[in-house]
PDB file of N, CA and C in Angstrom:
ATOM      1  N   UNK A   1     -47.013  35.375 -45.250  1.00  0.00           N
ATOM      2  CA  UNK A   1     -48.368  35.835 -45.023  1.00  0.00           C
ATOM      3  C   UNK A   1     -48.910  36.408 -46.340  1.00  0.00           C
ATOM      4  N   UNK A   2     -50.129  36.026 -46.454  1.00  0.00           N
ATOM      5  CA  UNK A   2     -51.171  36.814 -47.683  1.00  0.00           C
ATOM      6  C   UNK A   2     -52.136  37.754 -47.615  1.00  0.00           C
ATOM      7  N   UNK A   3     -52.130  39.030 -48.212  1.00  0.00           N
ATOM      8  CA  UNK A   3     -53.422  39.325 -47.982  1.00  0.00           C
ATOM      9  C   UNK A   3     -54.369  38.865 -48.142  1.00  0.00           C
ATOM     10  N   UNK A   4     -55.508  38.776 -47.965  1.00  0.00           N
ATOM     11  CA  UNK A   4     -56.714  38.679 -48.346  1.00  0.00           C
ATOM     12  C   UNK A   4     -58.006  39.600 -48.482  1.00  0.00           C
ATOM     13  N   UNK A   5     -57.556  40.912 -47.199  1.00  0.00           N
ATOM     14  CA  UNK A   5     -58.230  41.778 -47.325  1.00  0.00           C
ATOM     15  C   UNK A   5     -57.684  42.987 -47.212  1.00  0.00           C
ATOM     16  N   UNK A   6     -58.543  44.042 -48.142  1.00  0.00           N
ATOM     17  CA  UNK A   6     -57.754  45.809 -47.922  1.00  0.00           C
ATOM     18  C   UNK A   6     -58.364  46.662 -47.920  1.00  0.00           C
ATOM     19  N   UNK A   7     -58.721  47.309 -46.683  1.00  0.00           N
ATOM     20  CA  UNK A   7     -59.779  48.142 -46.289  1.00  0.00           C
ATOM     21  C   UNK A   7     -59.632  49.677 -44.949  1.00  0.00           C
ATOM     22  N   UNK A   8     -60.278  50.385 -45.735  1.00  0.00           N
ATOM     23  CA  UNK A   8     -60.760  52.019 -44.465  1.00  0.00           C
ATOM     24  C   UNK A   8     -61.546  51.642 -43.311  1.00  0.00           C
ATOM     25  N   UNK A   9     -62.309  50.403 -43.960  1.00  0.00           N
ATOM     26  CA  UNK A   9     -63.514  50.460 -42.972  1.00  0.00           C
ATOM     27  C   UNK A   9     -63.128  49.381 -41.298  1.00  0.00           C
ATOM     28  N   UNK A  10     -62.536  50.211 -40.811  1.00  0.00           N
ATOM     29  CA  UNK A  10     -62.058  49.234 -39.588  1.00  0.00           C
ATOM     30  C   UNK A  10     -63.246  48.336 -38.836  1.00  0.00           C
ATOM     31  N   UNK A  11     -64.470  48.785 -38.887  1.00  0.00           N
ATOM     32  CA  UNK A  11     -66.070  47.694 -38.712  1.00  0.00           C
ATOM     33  C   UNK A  11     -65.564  46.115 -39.417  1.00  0.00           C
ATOM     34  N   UNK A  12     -65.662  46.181 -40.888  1.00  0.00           N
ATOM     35  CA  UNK A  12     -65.396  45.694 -41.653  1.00  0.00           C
ATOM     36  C   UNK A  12     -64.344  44.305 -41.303  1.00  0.00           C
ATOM     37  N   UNK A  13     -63.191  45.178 -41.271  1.00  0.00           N
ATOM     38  CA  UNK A  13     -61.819  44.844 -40.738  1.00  0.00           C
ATOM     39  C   UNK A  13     -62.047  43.782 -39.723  1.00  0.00           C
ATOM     40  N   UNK A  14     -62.579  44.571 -38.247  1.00  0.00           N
ATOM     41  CA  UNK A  14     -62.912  43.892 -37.639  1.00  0.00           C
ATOM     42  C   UNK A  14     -63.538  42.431 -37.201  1.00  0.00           C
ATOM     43  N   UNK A  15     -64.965  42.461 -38.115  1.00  0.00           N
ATOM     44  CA  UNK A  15     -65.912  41.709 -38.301  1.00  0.00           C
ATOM     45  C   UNK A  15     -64.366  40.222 -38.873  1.00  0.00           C
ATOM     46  N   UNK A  16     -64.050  40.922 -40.032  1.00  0.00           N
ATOM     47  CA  UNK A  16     -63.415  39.654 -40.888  1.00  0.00           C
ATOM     48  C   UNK A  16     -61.884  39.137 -39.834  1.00  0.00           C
ATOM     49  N   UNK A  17     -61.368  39.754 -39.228  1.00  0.00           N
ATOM     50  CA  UNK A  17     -60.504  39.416 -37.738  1.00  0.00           C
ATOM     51  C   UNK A  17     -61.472  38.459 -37.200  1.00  0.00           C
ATOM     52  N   UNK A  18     -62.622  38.830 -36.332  1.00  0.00           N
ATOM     53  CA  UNK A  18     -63.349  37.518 -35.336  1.00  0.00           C
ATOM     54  C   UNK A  18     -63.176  36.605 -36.069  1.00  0.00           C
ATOM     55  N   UNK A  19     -63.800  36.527 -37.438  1.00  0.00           N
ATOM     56  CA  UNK A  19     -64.778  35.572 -38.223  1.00  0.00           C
ATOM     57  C   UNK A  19     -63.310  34.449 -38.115  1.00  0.00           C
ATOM     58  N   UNK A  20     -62.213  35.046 -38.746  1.00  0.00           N
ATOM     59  CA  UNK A  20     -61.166  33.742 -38.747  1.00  0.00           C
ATOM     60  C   UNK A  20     -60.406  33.861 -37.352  1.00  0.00           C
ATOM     61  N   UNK A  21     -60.900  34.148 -36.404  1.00  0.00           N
ATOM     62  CA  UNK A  21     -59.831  34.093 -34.879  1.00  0.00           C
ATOM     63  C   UNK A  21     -61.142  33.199 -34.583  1.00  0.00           C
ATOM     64  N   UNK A  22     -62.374  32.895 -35.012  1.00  0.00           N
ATOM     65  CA  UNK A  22     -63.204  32.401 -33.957  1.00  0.00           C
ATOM     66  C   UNK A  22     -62.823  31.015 -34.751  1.00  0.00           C
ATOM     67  N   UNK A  23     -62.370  31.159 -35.921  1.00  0.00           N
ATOM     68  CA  UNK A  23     -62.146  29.624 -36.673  1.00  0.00           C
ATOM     69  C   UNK A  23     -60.658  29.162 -36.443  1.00  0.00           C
ATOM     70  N   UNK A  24     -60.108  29.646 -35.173  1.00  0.00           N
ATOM     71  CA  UNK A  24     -58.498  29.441 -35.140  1.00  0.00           C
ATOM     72  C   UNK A  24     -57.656  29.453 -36.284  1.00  0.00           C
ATOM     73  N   UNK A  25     -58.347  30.845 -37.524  1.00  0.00           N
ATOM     74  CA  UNK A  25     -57.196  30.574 -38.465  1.00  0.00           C
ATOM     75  C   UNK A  25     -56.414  32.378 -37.948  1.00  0.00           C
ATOM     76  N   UNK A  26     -55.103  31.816 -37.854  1.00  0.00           N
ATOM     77  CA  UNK A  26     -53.727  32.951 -38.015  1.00  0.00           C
ATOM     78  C   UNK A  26     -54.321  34.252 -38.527  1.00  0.00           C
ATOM     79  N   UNK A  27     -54.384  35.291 -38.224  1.00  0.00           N
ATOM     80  CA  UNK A  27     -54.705  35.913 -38.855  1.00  0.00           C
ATOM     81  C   UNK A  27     -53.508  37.220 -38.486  1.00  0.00           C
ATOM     82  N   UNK A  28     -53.263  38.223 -39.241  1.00  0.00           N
ATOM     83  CA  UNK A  28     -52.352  39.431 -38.455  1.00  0.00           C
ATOM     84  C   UNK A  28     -53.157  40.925 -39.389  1.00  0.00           C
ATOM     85  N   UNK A  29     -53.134  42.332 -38.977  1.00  0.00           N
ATOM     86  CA  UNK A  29     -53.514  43.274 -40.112  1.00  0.00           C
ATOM     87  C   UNK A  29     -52.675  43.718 -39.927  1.00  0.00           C
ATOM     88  N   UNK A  30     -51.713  44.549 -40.668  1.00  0.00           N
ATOM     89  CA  UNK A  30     -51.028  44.767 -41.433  1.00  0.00           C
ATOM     90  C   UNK A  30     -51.576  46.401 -41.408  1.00  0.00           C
ATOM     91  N   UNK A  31     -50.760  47.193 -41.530  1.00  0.00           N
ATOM     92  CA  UNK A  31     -50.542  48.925 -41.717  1.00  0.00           C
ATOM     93  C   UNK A  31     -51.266  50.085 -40.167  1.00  0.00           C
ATOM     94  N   UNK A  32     -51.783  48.897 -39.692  1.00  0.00           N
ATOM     95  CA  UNK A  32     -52.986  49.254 -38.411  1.00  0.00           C
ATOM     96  C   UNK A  32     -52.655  50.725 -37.589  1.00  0.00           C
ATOM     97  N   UNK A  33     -51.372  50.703 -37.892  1.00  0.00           N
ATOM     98  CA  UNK A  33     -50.435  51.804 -36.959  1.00  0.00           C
ATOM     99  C   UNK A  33     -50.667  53.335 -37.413  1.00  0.00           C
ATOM    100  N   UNK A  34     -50.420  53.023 -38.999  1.00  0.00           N
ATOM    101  CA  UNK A  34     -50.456  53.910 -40.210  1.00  0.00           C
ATOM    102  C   UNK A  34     -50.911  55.003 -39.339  1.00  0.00           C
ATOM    103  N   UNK A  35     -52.124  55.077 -38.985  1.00  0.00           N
ATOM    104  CA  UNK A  35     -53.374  55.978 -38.431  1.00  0.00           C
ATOM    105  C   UNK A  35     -52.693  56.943 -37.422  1.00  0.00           C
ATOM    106  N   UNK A  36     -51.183  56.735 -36.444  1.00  0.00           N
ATOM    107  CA  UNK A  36     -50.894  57.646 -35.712  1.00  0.00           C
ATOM    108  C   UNK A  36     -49.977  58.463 -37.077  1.00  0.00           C
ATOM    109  N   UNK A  37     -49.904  58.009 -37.971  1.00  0.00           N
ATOM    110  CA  UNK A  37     -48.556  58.259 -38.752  1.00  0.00           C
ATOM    111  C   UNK A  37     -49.552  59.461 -39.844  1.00  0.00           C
ATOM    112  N   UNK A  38     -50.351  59.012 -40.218  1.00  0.00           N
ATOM    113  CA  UNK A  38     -51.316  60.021 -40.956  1.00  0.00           C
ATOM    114  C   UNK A  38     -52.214  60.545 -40.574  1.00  0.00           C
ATOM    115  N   UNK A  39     -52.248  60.553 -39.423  1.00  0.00           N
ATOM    116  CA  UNK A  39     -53.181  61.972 -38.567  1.00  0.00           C
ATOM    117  C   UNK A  39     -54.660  61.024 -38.313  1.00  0.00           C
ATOM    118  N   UNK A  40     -54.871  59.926 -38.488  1.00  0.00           N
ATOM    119  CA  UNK A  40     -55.942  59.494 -38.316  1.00  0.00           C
ATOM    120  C   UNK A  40     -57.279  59.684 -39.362  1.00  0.00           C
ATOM    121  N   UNK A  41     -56.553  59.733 -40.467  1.00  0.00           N
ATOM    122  CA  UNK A  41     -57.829  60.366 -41.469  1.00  0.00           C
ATOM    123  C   UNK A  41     -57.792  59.334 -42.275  1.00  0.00           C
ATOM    124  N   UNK A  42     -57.288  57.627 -42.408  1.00  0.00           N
ATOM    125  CA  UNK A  42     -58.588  56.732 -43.013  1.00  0.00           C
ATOM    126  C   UNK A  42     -57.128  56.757 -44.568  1.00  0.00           C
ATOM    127  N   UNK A  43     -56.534  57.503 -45.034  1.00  0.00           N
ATOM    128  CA  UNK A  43     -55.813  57.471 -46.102  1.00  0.00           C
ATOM    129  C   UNK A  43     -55.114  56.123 -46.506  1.00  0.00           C
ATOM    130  N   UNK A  44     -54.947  55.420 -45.638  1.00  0.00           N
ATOM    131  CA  UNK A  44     -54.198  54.074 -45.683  1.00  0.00           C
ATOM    132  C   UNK A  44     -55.133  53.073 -45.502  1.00  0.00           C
ATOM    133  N   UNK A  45     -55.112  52.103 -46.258  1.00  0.00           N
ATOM    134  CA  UNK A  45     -56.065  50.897 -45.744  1.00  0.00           C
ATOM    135  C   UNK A  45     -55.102  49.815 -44.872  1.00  0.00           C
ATOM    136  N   UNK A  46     -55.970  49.525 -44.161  1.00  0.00           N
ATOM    137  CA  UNK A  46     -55.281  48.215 -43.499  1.00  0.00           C
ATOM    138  C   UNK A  46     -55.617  46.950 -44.840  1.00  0.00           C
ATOM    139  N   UNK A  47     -54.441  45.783 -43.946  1.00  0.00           N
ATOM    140  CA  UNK A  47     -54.400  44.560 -44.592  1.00  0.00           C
ATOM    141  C   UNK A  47     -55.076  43.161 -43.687  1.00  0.00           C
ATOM    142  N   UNK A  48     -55.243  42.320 -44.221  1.00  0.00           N
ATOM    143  CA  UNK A  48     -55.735  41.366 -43.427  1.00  0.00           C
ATOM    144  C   UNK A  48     -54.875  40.267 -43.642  1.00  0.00           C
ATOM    145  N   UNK A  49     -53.408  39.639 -43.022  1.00  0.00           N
ATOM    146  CA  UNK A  49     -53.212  38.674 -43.605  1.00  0.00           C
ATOM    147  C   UNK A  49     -52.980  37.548 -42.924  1.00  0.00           C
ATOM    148  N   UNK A  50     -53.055  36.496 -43.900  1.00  0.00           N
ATOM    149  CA  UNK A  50     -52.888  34.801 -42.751  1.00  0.00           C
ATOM    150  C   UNK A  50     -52.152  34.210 -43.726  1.00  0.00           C
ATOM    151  N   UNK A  51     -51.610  33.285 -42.776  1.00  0.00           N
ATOM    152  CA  UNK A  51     -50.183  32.288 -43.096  1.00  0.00           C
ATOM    153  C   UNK A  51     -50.626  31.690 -44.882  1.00  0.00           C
ATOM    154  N   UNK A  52     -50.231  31.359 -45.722  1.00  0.00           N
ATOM    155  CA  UNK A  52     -50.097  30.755 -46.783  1.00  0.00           C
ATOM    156  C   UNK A  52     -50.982  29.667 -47.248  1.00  0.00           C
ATOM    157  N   UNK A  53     -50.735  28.721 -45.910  1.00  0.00           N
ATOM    158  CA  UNK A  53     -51.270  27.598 -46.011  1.00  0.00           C
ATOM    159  C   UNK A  53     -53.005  27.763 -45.226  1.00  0.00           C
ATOM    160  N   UNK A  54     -52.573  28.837 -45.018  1.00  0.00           N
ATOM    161  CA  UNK A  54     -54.417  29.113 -44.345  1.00  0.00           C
ATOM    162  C   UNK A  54     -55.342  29.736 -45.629  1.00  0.00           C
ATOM    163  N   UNK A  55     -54.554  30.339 -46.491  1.00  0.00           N
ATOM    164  CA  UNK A  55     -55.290  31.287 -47.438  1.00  0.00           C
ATOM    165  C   UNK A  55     -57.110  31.017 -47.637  1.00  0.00           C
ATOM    166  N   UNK A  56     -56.921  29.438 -48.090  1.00  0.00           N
ATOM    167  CA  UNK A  56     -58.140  28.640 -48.610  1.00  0.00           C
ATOM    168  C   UNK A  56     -59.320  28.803 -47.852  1.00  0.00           C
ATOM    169  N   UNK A  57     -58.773  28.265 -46.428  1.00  0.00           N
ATOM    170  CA  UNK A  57     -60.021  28.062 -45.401  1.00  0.00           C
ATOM    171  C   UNK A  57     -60.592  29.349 -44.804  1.00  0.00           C
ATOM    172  N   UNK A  58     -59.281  30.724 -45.389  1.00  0.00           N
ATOM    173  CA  UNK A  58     -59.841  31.721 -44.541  1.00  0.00           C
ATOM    174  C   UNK A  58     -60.651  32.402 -45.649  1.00  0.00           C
ATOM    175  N   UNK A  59     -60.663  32.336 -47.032  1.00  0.00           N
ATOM    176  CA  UNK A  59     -61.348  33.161 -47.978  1.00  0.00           C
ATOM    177  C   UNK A  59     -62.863  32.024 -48.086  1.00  0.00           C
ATOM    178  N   UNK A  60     -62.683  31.224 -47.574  1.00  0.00           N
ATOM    179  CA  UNK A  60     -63.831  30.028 -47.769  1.00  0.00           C
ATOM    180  C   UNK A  60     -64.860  31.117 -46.769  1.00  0.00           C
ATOM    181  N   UNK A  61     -63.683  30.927 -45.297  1.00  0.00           N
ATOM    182  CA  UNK A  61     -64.749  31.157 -44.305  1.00  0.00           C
ATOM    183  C   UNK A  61     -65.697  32.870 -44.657  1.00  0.00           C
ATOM    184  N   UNK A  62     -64.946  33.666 -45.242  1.00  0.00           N
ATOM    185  CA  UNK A  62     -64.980  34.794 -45.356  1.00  0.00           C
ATOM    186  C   UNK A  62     -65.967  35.246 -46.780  1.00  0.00           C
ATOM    187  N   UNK A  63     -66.058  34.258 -47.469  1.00  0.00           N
ATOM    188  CA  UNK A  63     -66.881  33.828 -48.124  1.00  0.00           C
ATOM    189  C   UNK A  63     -68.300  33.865 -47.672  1.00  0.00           C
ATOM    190  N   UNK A  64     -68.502  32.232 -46.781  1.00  0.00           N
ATOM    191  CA  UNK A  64     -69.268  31.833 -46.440  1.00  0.00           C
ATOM    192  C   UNK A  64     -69.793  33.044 -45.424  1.00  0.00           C
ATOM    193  N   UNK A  65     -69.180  34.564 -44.559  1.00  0.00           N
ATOM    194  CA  UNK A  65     -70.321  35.108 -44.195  1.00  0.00           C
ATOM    195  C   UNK A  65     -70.390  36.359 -44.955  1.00  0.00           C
ATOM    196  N   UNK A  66     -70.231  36.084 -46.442  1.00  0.00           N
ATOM    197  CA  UNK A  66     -70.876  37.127 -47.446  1.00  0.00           C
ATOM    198  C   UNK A  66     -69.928  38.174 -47.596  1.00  0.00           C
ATOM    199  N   UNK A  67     -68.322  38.024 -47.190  1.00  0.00           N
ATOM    200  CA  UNK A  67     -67.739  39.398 -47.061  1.00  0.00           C
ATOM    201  C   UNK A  67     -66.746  38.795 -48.820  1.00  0.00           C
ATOM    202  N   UNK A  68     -67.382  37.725 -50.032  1.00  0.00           N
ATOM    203  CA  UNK A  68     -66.936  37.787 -50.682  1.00  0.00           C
ATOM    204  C   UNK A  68     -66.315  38.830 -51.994  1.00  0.00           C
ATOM    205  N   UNK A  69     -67.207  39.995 -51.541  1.00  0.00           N
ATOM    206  CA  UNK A  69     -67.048  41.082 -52.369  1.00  0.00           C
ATOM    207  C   UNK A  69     -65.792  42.023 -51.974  1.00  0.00           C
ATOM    208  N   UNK A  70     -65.716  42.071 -50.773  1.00  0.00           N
ATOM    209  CA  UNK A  70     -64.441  42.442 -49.928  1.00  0.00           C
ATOM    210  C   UNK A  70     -63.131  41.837 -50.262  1.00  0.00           C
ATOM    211  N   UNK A  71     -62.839  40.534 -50.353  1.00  0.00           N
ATOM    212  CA  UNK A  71     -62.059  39.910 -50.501  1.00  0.00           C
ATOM    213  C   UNK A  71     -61.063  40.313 -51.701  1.00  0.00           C
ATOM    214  N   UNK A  72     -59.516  40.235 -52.088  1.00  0.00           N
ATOM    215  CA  UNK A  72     -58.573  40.812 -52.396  1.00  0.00           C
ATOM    216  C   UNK A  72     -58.576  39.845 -53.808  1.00  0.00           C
ATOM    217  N   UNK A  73     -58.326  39.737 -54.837  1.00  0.00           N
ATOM    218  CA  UNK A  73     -58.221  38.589 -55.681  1.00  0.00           C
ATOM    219  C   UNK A  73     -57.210  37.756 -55.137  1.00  0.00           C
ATOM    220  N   UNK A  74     -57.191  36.359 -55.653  1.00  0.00           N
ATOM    221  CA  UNK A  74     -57.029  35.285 -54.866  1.00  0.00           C
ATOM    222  C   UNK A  74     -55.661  34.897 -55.736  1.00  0.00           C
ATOM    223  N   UNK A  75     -54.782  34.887 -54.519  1.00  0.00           N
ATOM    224  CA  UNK A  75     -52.883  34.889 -55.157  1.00  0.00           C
ATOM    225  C   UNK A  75     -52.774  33.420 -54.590  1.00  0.00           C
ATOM    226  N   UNK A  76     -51.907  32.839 -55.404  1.00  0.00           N
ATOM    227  CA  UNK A  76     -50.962  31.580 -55.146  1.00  0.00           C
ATOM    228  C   UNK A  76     -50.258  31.898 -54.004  1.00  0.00           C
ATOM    229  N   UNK A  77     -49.864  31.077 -52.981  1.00  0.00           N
ATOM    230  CA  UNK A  77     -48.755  30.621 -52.119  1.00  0.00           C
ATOM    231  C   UNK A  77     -47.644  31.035 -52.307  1.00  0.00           C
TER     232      UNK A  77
END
């Protein structure tokens, strides 16, 4: 799995979860738990990640609805 995204803003988070579950790409976040572990105060960002071979279509899609500024720099496989 890759990140692609790393973020406080669970809105955010969210939004970019539908965007690739509505495009059937894999998606999992990563640290989500953190929040019982640090009192709930935002200190940890979550992760956004999908399978390897999804990377492309999911930074395309994620792209395409403007959350390119969000996006993690773009790692090899």
């Amino acid at each position: 799995m890759i990140p692609v995204l790393r973020t406080n803003d669970i809105v955010l988070l969210s939004l970019a979860e539908a965007i690739l579950q509505d495009a059937d790409v894999a998606c999992f976040v990563a640290d989500q738990h953190m929040s019982a572990i640090e009192g709930s105060i935002g200190a940890f960002p979550r992760r956004l990640l999908v399978p390897a071979d999804e990377v492309r279509q999911a930074r395309r899609l994620l792209t395409d609805a403007g959350l390119a500024a969000e996006l993690l720099p773009a790692q090899e496989p």
